[in-house]
Protein backbone atom coordinates (compact mmCIF):
# COMPACT_ATOMS: atom_id res chain seq x y z
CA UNK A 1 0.00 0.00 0.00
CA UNK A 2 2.60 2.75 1.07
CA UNK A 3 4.79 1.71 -2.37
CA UNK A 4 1.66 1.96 -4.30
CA UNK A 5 1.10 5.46 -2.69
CA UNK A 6 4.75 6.42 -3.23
CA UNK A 7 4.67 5.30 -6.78
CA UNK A 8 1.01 6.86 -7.53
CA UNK A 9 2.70 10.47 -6.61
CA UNK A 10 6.18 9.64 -7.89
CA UNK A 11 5.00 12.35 -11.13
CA UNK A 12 4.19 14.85 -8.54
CA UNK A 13 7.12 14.77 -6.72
CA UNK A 14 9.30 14.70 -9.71
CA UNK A 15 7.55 17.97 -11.31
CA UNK A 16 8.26 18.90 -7.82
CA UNK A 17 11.92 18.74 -7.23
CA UNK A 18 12.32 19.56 -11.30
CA UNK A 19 10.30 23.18 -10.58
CA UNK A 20 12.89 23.83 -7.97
CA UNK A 21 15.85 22.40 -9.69
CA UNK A 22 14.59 24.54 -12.72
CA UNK A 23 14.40 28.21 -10.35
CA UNK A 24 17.80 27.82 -8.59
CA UNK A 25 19.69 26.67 -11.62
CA UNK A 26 18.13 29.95 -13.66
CA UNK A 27 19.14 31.99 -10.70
CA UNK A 28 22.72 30.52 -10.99
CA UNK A 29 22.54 30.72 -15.19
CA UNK A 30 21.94 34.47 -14.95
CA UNK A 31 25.51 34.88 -13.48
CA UNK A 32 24.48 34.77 -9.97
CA UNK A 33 27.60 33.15 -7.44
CA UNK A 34 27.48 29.12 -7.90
CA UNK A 35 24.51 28.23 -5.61
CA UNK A 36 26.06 25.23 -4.54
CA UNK A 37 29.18 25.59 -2.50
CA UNK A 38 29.38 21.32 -2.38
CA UNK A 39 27.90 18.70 -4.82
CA UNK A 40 26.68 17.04 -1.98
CA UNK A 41 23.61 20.40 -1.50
CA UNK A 42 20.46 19.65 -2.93
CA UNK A 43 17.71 21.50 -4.42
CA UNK A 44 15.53 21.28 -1.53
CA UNK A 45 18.03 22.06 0.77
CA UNK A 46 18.10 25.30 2.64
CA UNK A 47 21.54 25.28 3.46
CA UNK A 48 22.65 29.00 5.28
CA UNK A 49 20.71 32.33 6.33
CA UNK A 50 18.17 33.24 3.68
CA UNK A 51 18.50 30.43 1.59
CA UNK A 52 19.87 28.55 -1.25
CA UNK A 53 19.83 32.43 -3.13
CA UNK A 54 20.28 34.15 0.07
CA UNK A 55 17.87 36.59 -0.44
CA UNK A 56 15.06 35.23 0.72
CA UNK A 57 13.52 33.55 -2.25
CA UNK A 58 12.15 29.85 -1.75
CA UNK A 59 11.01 28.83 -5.22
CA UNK A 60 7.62 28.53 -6.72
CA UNK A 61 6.50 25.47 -5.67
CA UNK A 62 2.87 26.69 -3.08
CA UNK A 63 3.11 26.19 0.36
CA UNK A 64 0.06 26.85 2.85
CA UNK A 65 -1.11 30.15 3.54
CA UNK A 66 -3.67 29.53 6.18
CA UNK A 67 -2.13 27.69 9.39
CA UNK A 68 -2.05 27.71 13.12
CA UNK A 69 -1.22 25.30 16.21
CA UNK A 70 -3.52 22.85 14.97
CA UNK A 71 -3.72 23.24 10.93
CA UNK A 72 -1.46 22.53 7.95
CA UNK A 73 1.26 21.51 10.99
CA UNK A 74 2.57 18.55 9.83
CA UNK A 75 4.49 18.63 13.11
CA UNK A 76 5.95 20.35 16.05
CA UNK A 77 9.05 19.52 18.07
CA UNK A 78 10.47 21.89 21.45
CA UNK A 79 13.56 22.95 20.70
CA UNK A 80 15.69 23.28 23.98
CA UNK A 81 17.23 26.54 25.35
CA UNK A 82 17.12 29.71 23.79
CA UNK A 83 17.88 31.31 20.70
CA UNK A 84 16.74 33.54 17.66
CA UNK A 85 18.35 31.87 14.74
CA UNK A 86 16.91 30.53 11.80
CA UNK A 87 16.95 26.90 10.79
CA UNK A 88 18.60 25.29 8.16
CA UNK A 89 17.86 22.32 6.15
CA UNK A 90 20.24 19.97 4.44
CA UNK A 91 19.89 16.24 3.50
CA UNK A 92 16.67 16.00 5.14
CA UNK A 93 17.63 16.93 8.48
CA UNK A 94 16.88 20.59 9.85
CA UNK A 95 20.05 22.41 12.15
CA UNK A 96 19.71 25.10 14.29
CA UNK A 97 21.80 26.86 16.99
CA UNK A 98 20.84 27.44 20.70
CA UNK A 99 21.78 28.55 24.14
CA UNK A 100 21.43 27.56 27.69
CA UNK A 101 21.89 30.54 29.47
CA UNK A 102 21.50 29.04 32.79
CA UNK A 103 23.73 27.22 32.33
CA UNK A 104 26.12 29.22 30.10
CA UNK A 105 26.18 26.53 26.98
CA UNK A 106 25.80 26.79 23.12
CA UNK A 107 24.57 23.88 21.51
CA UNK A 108 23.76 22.72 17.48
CA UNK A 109 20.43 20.54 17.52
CA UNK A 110 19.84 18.45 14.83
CA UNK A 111 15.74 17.25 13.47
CA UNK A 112 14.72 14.57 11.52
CA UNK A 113 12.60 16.27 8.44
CA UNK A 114 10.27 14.08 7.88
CA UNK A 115 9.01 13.47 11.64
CA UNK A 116 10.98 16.12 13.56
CA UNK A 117 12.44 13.79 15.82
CA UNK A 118 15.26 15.40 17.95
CA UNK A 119 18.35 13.32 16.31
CA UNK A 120 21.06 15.01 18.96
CA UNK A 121 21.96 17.72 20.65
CA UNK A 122 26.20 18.98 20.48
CA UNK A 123 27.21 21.40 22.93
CA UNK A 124 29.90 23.35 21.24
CA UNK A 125 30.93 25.70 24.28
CA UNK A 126 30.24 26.38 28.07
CA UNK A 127 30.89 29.59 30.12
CA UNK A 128 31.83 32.56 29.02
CA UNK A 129 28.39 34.53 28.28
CA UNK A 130 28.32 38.54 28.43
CA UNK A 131 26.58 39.68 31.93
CA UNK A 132 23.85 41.72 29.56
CA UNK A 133 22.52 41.06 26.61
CA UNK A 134 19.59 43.07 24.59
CA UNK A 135 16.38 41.71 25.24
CA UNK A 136 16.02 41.64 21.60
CA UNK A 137 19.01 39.13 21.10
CA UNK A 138 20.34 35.83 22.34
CA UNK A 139 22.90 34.01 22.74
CA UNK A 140 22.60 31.92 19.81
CA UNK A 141 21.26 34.47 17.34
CA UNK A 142 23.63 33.39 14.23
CA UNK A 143 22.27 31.47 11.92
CA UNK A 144 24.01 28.36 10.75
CA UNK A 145 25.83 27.45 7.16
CA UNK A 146 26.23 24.23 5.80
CA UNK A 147 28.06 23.18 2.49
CA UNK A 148 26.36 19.59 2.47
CA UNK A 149 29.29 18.01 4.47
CA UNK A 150 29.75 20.35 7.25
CA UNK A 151 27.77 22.55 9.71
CA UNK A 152 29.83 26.23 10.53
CA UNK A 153 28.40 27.77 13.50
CA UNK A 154 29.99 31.55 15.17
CA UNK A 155 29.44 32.06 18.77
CA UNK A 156 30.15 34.89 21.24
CA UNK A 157 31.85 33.66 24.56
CA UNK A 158 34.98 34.32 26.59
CA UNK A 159 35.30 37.96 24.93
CA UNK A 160 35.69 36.28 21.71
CA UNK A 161 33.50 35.32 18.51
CA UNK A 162 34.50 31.53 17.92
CA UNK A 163 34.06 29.91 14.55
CA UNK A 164 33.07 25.88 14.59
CA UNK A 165 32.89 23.32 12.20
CA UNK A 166 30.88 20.08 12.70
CA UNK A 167 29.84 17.32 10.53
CA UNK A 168 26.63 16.18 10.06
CA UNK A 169 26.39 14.10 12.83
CA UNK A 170 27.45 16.98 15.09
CA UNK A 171 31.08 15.71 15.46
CA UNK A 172 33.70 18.62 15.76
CA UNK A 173 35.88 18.84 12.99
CA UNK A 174 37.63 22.23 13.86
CA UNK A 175 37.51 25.28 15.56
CA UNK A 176 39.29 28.89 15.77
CA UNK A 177 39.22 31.94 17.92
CA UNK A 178 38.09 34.30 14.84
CA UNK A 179 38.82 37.18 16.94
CA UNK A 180 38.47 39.38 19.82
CA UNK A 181 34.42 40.28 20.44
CA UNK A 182 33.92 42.70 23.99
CA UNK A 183 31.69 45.39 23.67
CA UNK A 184 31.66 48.14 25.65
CA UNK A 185 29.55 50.69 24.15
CA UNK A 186 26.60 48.82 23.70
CA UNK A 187 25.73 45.17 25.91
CA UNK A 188 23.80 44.00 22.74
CA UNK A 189 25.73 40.74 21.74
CA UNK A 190 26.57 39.14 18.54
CA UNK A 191 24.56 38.45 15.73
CA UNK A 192 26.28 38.21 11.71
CA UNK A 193 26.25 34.81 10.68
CA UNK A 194 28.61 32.78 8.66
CA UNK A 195 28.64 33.02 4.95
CA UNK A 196 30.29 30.97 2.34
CA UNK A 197 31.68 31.45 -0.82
CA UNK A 198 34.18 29.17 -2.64
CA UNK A 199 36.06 27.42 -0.78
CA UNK A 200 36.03 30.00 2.66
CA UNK A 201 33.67 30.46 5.26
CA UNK A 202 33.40 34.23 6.19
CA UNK A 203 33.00 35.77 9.46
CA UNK A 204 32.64 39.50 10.33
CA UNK A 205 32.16 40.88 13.87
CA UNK A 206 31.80 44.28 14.34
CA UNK A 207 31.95 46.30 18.08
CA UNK A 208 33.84 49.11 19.52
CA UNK A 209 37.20 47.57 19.40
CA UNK A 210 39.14 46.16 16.47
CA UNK A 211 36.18 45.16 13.94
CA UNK A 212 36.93 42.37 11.16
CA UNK A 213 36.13 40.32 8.58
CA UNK A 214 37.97 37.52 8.26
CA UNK A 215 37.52 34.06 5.42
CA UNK A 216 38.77 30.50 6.35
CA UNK A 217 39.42 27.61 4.65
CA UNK A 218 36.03 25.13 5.12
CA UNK A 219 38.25 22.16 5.06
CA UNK A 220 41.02 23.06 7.64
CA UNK A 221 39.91 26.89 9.41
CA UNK A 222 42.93 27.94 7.94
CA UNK A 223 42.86 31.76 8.04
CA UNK A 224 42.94 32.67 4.35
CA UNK A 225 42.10 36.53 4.31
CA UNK A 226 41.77 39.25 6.85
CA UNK A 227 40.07 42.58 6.22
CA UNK A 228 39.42 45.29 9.36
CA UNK A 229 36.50 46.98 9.77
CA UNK A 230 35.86 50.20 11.81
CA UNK A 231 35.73 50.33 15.68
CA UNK A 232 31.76 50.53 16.25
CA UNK A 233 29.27 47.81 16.95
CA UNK A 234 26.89 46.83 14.10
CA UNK A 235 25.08 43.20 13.33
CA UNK A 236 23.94 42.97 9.76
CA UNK A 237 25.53 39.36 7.97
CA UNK A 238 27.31 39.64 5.16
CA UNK A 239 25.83 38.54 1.45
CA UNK A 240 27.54 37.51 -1.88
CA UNK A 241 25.94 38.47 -4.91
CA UNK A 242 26.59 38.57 -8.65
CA UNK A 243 25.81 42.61 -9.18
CA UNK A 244 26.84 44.82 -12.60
CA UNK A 245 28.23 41.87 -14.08
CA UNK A 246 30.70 40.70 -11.17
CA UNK A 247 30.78 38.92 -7.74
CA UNK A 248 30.41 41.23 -4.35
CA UNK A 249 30.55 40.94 -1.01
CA UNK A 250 27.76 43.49 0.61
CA UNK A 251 27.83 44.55 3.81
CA UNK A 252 25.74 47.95 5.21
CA UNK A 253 26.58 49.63 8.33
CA UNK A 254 28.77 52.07 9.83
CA UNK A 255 27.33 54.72 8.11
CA UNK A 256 27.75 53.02 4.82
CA UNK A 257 26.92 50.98 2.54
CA UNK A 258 30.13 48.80 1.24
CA UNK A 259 31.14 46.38 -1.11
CA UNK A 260 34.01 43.74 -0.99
CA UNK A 261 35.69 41.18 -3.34
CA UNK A 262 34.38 38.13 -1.45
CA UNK A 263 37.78 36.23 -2.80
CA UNK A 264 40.21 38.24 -0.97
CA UNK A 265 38.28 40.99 1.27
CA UNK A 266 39.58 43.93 -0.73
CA UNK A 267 37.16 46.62 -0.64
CA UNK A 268 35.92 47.58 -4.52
CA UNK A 269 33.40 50.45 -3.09
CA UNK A 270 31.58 52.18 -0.50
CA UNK A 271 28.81 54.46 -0.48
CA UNK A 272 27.39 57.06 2.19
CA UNK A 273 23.88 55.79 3.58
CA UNK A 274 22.07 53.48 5.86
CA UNK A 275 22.98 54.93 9.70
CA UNK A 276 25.46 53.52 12.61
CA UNK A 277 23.73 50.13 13.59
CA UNK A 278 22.13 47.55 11.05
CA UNK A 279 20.84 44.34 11.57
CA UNK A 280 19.24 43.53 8.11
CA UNK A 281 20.91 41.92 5.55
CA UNK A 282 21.40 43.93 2.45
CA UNK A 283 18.65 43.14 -1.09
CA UNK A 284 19.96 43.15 -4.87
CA UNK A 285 18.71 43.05 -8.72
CA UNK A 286 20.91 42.71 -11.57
CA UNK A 287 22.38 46.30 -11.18
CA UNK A 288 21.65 47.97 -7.89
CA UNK A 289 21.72 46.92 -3.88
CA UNK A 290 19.30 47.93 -1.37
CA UNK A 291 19.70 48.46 2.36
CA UNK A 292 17.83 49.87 5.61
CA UNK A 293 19.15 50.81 8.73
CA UNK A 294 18.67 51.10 12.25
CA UNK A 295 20.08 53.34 14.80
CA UNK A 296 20.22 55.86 15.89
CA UNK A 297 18.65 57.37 12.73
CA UNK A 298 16.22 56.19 9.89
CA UNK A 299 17.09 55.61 6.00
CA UNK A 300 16.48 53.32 3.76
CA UNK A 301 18.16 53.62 0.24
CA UNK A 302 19.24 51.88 -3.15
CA UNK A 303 22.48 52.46 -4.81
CA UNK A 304 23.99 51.44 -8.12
CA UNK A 305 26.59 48.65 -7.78
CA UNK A 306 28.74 49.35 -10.91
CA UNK A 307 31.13 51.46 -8.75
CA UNK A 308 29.74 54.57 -9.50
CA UNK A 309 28.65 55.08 -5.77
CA UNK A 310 25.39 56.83 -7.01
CA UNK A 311 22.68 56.95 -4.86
CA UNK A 312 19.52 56.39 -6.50
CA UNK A 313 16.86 56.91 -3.68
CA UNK A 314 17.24 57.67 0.12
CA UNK A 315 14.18 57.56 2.36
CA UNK A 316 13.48 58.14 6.21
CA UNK A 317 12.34 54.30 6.69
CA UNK A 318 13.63 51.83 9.10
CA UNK A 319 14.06 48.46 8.71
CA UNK A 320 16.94 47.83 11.73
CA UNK A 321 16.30 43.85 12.56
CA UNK A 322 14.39 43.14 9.73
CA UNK A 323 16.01 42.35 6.39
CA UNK A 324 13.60 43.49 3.17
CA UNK A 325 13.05 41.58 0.31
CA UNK A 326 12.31 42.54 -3.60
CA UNK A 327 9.20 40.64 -6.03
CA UNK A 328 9.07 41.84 -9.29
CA UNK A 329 11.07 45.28 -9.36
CA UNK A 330 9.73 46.52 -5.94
CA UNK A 331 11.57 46.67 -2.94
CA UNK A 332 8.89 45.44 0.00
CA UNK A 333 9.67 46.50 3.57
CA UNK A 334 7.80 45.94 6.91
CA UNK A 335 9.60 48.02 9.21
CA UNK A 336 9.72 48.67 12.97
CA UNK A 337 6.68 50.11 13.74
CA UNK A 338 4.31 47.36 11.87
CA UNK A 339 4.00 49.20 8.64
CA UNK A 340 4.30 47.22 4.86
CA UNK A 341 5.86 49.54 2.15
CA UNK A 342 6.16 48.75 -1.16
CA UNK A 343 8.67 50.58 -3.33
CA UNK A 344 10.06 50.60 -6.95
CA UNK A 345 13.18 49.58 -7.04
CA UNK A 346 14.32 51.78 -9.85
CA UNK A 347 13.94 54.99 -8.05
CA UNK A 348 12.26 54.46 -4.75
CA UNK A 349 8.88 55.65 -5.35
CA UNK A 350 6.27 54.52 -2.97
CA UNK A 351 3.47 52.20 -4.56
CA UNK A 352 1.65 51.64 -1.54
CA UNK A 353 1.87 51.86 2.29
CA UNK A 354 -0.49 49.17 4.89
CA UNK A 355 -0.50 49.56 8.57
CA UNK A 356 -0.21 45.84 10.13
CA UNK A 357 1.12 45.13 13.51
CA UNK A 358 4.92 45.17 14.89
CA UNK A 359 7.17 45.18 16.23
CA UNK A 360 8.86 43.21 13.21
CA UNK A 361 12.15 41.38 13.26
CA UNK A 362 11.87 38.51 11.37
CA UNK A 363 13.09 38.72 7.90
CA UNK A 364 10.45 37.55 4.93
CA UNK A 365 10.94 34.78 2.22
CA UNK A 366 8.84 34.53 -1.07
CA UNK A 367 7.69 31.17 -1.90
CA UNK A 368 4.95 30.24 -4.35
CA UNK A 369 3.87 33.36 -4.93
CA UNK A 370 3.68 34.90 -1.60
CA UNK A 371 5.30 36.66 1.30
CA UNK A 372 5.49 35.20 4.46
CA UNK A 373 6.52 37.95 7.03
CA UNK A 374 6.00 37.31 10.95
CA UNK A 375 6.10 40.14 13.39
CA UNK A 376 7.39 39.60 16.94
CA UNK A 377 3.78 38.33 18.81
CA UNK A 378 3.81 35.65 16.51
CA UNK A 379 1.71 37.15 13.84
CA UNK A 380 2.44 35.80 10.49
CA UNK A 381 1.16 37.65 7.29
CA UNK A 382 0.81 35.96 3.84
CA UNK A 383 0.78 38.49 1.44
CA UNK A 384 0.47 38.49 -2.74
CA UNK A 385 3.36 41.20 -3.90
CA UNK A 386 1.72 43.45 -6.01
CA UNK A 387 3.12 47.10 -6.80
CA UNK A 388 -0.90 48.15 -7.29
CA UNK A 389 -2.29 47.47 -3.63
CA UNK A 390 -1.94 45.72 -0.46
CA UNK A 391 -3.00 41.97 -0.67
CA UNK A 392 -3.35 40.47 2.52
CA UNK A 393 -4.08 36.70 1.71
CA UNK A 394 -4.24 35.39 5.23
CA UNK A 395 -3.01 36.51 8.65
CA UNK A 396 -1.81 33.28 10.83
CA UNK A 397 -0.35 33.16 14.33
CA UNK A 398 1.64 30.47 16.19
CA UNK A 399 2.87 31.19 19.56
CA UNK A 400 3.48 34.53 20.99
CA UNK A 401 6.86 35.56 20.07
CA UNK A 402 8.60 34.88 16.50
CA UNK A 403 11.96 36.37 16.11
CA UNK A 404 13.60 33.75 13.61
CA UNK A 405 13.42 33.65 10.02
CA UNK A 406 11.65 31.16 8.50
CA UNK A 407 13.58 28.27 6.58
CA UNK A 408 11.52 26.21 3.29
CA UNK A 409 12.52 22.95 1.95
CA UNK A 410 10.00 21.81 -0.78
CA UNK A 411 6.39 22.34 0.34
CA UNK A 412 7.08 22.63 3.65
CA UNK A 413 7.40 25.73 5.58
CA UNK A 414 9.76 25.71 9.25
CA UNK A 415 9.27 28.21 11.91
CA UNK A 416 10.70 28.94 15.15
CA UNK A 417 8.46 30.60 17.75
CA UNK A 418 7.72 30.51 21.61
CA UNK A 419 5.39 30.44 23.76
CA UNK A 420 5.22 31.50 27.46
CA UNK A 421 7.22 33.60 29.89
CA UNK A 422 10.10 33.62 32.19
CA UNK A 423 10.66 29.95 33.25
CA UNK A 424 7.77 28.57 31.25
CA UNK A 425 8.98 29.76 27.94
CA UNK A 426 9.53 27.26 25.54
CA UNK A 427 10.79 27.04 21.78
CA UNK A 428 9.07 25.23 19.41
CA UNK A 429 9.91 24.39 15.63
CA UNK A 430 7.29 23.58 13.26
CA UNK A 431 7.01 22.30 10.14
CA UNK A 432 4.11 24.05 8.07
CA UNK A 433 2.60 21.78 5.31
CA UNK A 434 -0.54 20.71 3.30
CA UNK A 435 -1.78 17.20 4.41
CA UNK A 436 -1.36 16.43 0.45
CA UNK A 437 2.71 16.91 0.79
């Protein structure tokens, strides 16, 4: 009976994995950087922060748009400890990071996709947490990166951010001290996570001592590159993408907006714009890069990538946790105080504004059509991008807090929320999907 059932939907499936196959391998055809850091990454893998294209977008294969505790949950596992990174998916398991701050120790949990089963649970460090941290952050905050073969997870502890590399059975393979991390300006942690391009895994950690990026080898930690940065705290991660006809390295903060050579760290531009303190992770199209900032002022803005520096558009809008996300030439943003903007990417002019509800810090992904952005209470809004008008397709809620990003692999849709206060707050990670997948 269940082979007859596998074999009756084996089409389905196929069309399935094909669709997605077909999306990321246009994405990497149009001269975007090679998708797959490691043979060994598959198409339904969502293998580092924002996914396979690391800007949010999940494919167009539908997923539901209507769930809660009790619909479309094909299931729900507690995740132990504490933490506001996203999950990750590869080989049909799901990785995340987390923190016992009772007890002072970062962990990597692994989940079976399928079932979400807890498979194990690897402490990587104990001791050495900050006295304070923002209520708004955690201890494990940074979301993993995987290259099919290994897990690389950064960590703040002992006054220094600590790069790790696991397998997939959450064996350590290596580890370095990446580099000093004690801020004194601000107690508000340590968020950026690990990026990868070719054959490095980048870190960058940014406070008010001696900021860096820095790239090491995947296979070894071998130091291969080390670029400084300047002496004030920020938290946005760093992207790679293939802008005005080459391969860069965006990061936004500091009071600018600047691009890298991911190969060797060697700056290629910077532009004036965003504010002190970002959090989001920077947007692209095929000749400009957008980013929003934070504190302590306001701006959002777009500038052309071609080395030109120009600024095409600058507005007063703040997106600090939140990364944004662009459909269809407009740049959509949800920013701090709960309200959607849609803007054309081309010059910045405002299609429409909504009111919803923040606070937001989530970041969104676009999946079969639809945005799936989640405020802080929980609140998760399925919208249809449309530069004409607002489209609110459904408005869901699961839990009471949602800081993490949501993660797709297929048709299925994985969240990270909690539920409860103090000493009965718990984490739970669910896996969002129609009874039919």
């Amino acid at each position: 009976m269940a082979l007859r059932r596998i074999l009756s939907n084996a089409p389905i499936l196929l069309l399935s994995v094909c669709s997605i196959w077909g999306y990321y391998s246009a994405r990497a055809f149009a001269g975007e950087p090679e998708l797959q850091v490691s043979a060994k990454l598959t198409p339904t893998d969502w293998p580092w922060w924002r996914g396979p294209t690391r800007d949010g977008q999940a494919g167009p294969n539908p997923l539901p748009t209507e769930f809660s505790d009790s619909q479309n949950v094909q299931w729900k596992s507690p995740v132990p400890g504490r933490g506001h990174s996203s999950p990750i998916v590869v080989g049909g398991q799901v990785y995340l990071t987390t923190a016992d701050e009772r007890s002072m120790v970062h962990s990597v949990v692994a989940f079976e996709l399928n079932g979400g089963q807890q498979l194990w649970q690897q402490a990587v460090s104990q001791g050495g947490f900050p006295e304070k941290n923002h209520p708004k952050n955690t201890e494990a905050s940074s979301t993993l990166a995987s290259d099919g073969e290994r897990l690389y997870a950064t960590f703040f502890h002992h006054q220094k951010i600590e790069l790790v590399a696991l397998d997939l059975a959450g064996q350590e393979l290596w580890r370095v001290a990446a580099g000093p991390f004690n801020p004194k300006m601000f107690e508000y942690g340590y968020a950026p996570s690990p990026l990868l391009y070719g054959p490095n895994v980048i870190v960058v950690a940014e406070y008010d001592g001696q900021s860096f990026m820095a790239a090491y080898d995947r296979l070894t930690g071998d130091e291969q590159w080390r670029t400084l940065r300047p002496r004030s705290i920020s938290f946005s991660s760093p992207v790679v993408a293939h802008v005005a006809g080459r391969d860069q390295l965006f990061l936004s903060g500091q009071d600018k907006l600047c691009s890298y050579d991911p190969s060797n760290g060697q700056l290629l531009w910077e532009a004036a714009g965003t504010t002190l303190a970002t959090c989001g992770t920077a947007i692209w199209d095929d000749q400009a890069v957008y980013a929003s900032g934070g504190f302590p002022k306001a701006e959002t803005l777009g500038v052309r990538a071609d080395g030109s520096k120009q600024v095409l558009w600058r507005n007063n809008q703040q997106c600090y946790e939140q990364s944004m996300i662009l459909v269809d030439g407009c740049v959509y943003a949800f920013n701090d105080r709960g309200i959607l903007y849609c803007w054309r990417a081309s010059d910045g002019q405002q299609m429409w504004r909504e009111r919803l509800e923040g606070p937001v810090s989530a970041s969104p992904i676009y999946a079969g059509g639809h945005l799936y952005w989640a405020n802080e209470t929980g609140t998760v809004y399925v919208i249809k991008p449309s530069a004409e008008k607002m489209q609110l397709v459904a408005t869901n809620r699961l839990g009471s807090e949602a800081f993490a990003s949501p993660a797709v692999s297929g048709r299925r849709l994985l969240l990270r929320v909690a539920s409860g206060k103090g000493e009965q707050r718990q984490e739970i990670l669910y896996c969002i999907a129609s009874p039919q997948s």
